[in-house]
C-alpha atoms as a PDB file:
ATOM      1  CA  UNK A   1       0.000   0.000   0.000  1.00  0.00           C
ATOM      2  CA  UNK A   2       0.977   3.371  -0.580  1.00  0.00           C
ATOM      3  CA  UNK A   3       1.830   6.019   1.375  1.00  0.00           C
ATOM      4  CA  UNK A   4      -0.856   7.763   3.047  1.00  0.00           C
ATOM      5  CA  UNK A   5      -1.178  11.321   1.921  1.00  0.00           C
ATOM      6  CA  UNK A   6      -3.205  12.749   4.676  1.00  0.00           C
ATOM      7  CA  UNK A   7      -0.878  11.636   7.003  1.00  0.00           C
ATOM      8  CA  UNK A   8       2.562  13.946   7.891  1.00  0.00           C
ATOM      9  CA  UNK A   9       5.988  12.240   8.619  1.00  0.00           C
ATOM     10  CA  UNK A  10       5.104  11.713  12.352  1.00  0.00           C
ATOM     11  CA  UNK A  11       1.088  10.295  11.484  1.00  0.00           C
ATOM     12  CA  UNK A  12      -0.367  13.766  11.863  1.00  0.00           C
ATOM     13  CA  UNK A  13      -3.590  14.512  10.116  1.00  0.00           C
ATOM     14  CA  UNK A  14      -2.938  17.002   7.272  1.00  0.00           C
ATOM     15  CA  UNK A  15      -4.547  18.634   4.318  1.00  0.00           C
ATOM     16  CA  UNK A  16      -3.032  17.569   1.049  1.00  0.00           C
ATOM     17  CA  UNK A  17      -0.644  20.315  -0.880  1.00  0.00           C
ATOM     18  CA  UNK A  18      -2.055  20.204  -4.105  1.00  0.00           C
ATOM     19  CA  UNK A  19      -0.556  23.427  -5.120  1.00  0.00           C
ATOM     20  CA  UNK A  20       1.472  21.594  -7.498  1.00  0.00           C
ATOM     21  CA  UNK A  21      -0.554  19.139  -9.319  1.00  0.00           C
ATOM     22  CA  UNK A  22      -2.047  20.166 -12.795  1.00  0.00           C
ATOM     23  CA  UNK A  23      -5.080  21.140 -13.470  1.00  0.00           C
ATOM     24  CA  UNK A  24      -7.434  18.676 -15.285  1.00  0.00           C
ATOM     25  CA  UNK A  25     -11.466  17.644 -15.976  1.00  0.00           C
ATOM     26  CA  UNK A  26     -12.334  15.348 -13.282  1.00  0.00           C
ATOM     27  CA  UNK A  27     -15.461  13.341 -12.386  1.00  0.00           C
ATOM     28  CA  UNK A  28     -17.298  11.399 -10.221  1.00  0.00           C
ATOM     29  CA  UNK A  29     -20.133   8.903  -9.848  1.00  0.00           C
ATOM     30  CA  UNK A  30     -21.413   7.314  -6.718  1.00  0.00           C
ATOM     31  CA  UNK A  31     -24.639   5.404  -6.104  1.00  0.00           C
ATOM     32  CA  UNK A  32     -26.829   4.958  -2.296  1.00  0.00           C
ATOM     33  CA  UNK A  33     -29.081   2.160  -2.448  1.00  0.00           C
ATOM     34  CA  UNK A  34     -32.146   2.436   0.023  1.00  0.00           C
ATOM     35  CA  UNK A  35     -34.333  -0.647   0.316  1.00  0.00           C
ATOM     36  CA  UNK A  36     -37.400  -0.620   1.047  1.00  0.00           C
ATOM     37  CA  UNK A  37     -41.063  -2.250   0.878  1.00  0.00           C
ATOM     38  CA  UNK A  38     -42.985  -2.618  -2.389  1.00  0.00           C
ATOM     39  CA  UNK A  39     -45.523  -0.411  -1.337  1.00  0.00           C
ATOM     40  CA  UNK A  40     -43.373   2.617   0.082  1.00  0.00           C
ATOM     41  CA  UNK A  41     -41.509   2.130  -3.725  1.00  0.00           C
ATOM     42  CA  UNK A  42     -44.845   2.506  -5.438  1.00  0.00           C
ATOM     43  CA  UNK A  43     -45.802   5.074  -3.812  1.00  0.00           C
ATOM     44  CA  UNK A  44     -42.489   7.073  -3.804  1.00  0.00           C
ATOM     45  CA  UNK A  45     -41.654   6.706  -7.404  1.00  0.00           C
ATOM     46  CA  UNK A  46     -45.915   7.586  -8.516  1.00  0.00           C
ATOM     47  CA  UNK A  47     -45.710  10.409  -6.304  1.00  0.00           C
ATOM     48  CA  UNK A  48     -47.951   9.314  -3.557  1.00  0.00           C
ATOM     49  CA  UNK A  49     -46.320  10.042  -0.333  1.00  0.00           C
ATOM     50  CA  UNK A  50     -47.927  11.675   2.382  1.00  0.00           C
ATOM     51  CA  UNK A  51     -44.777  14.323   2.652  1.00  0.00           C
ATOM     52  CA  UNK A  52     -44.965  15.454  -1.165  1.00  0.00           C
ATOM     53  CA  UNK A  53     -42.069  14.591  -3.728  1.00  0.00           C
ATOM     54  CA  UNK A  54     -39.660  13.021  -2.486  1.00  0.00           C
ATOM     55  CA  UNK A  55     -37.403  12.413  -5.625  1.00  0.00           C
ATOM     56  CA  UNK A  56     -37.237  16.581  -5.796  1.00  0.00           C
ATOM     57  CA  UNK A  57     -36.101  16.332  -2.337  1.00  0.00           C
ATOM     58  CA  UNK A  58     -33.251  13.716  -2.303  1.00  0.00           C
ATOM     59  CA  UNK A  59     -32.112  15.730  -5.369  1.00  0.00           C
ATOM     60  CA  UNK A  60     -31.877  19.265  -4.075  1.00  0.00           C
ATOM     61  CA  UNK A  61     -30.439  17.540  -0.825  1.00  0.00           C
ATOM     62  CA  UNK A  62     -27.741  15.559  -2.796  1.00  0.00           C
ATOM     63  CA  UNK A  63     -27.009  18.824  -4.495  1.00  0.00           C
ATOM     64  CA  UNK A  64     -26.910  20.753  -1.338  1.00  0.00           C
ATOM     65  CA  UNK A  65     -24.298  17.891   0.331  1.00  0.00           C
ATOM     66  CA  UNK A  66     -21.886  17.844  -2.474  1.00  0.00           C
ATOM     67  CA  UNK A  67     -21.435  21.387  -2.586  1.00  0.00           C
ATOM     68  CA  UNK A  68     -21.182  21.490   1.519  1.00  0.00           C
ATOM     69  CA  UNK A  69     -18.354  18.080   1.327  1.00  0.00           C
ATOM     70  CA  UNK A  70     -15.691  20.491   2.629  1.00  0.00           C
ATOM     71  CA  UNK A  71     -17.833  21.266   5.400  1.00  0.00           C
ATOM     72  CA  UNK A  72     -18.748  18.446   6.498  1.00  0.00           C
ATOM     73  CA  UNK A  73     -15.284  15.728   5.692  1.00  0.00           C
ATOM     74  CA  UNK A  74     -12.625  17.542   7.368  1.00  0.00           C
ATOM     75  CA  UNK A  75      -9.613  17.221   5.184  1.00  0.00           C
ATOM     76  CA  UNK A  76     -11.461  17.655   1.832  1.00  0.00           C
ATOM     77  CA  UNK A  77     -10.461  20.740  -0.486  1.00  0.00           C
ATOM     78  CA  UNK A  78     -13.096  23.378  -1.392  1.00  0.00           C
ATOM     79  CA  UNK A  79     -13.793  23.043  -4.614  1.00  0.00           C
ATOM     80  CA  UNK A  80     -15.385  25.068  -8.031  1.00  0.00           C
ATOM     81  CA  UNK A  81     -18.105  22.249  -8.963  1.00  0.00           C
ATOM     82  CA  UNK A  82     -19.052  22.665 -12.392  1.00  0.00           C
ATOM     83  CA  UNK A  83     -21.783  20.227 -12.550  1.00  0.00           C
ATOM     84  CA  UNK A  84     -23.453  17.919 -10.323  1.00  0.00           C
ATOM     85  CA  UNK A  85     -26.512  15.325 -11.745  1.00  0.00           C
ATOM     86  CA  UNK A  86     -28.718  13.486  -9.333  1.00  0.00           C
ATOM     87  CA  UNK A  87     -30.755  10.496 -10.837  1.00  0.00           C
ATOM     88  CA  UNK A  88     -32.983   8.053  -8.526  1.00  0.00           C
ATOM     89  CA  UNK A  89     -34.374   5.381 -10.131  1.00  0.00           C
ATOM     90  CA  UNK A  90     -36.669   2.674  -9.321  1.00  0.00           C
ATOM     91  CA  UNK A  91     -34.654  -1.184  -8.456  1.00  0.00           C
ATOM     92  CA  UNK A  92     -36.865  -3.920  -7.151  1.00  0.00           C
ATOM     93  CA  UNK A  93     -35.862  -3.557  -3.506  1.00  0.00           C
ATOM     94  CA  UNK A  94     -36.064   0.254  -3.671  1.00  0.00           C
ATOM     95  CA  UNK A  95     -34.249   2.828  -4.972  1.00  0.00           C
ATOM     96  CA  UNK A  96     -31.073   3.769  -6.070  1.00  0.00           C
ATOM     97  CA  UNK A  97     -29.588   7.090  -5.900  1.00  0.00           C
ATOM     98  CA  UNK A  98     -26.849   8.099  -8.609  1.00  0.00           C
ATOM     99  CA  UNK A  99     -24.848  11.404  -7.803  1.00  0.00           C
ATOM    100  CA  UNK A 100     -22.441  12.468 -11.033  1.00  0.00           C
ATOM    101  CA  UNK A 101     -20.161  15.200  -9.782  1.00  0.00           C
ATOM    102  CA  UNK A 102     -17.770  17.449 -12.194  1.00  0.00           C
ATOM    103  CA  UNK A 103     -15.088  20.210 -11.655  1.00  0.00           C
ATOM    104  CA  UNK A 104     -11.803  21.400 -13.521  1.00  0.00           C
ATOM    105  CA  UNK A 105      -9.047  21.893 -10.866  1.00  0.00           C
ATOM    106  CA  UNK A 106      -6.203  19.931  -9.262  1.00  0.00           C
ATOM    107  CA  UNK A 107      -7.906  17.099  -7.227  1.00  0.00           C
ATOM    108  CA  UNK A 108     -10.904  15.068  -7.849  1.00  0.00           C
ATOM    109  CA  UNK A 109     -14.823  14.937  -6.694  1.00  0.00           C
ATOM    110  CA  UNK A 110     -15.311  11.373  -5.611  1.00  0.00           C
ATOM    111  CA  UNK A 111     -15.643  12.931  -1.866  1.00  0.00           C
ATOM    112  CA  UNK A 112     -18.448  15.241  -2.948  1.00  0.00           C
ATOM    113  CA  UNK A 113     -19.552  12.759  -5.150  1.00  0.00           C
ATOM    114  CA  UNK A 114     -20.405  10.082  -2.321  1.00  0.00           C
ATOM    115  CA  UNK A 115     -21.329  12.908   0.274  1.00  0.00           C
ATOM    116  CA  UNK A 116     -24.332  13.936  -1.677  1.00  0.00           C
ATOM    117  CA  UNK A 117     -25.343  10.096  -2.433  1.00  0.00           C
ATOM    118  CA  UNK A 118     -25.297   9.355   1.289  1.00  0.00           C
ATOM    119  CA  UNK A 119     -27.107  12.863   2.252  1.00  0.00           C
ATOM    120  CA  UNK A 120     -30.133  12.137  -0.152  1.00  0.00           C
ATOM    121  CA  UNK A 121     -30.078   8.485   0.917  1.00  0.00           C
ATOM    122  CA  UNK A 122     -31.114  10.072   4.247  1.00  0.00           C
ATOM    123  CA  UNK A 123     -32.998  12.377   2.988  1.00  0.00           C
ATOM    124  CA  UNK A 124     -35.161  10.013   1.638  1.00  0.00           C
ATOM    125  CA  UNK A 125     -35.381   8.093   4.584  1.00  0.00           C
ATOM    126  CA  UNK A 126     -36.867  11.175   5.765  1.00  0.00           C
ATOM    127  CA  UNK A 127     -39.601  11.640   3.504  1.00  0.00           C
ATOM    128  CA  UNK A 128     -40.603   7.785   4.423  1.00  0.00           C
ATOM    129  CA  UNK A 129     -39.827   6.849   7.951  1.00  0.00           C
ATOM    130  CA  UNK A 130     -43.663   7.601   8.667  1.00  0.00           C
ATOM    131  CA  UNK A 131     -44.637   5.215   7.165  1.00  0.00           C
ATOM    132  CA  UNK A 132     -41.635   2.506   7.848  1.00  0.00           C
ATOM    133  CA  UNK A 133     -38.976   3.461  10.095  1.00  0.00           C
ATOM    134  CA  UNK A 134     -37.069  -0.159   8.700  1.00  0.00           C
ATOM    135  CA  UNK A 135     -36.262   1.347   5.616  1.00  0.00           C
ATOM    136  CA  UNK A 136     -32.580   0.669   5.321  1.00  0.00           C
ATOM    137  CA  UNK A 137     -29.464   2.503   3.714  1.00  0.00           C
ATOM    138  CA  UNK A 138     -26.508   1.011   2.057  1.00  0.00           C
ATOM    139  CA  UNK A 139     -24.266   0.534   0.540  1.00  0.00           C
ATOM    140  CA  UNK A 140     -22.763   3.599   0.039  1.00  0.00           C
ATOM    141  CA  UNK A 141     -20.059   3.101  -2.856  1.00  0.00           C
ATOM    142  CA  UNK A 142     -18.051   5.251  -5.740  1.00  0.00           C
ATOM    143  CA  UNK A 143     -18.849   3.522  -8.858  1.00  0.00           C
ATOM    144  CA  UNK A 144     -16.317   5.222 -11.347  1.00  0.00           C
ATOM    145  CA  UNK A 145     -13.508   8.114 -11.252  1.00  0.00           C
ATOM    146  CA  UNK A 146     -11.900  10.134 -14.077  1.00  0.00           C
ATOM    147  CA  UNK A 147      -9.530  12.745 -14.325  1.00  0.00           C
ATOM    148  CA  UNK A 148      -6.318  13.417 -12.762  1.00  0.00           C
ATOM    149  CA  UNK A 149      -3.153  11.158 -12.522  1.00  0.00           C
ATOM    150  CA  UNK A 150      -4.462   8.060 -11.304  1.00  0.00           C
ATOM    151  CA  UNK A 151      -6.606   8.197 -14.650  1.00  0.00           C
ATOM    152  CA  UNK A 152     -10.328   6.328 -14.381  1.00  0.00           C
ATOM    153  CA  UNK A 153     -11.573   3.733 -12.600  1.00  0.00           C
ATOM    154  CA  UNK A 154     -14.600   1.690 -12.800  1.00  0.00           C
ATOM    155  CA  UNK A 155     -15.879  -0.863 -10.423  1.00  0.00           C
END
């Protein structure tokens, strides 16, 4: 394993330098899967819950989490996003939540790209814990990288 880069010479926590790294188009994608009960999926996904719309919610809260990563994972860079897409779509047991995040600059999104999958994973469990507070989250998980030196990844 390599070196840990968030880590000085004596195992301090640090923020990365990456004054000197070039400047490239990076990207993101990371997916929250939230499982729930047939019914709770038919009615989230035909617009029938009790609290309103939920899929407008878990997207403007996804948005909201990416931009605030910085804020919230303590040795994360602010960044200039240039895009951020939110897609939740309908799998048998549930939903999945799909967060693509974008930026030119000198290190990558996958940090703001999993924040905002995990915030509107809880945001919908939010919008439908009246009506099952079972309704589980997980996994979390980056599903692809590109940009920068390290180049792309997939899983």
């Amino acid at each position: 394993m390599s070196e840990l880069s968030h880590l000085d010479e004596s195992g301090r926590a640090r923020m990365v330098d990456i004054g000197d790294k070039p400047v490239s188009d990076r990207s993101a994608t990371a997916e929250a899967i939230v499982t729930m009960g047939d019914e709770i999926r038919r009615a989230l996904f035909s617009g029938g819950l009790p609290k309103g719309d939920a899929l407008a919610v878990v997207r403007i809260a996804a948005i909201m989490a990416a931009k605030r990563t910085p804020d919230l994972i303590p040795l994360c860079h602010p960044l200039a996003l240039t895009s951020i897409g939110v897609e939740v779509e309908e799998v048998p047991d549930g939903a999945q939540i799909l967060v693509t995040v974008a930026t030119t600059g000198r290190t990558g999104v996958e940090m703001e790209a999993m924040t905002g999958a995990a915030i509107g994973a809880v945001a919908l469990y939010d919008m439908v814990k009246g009506l099952d507070r079972g309704v589980e989250i997980g996994p979390v998980r980056l599903l692809s990288k590109a940009g920068g030196s390290s180049g792309e990844w997939r899983r």
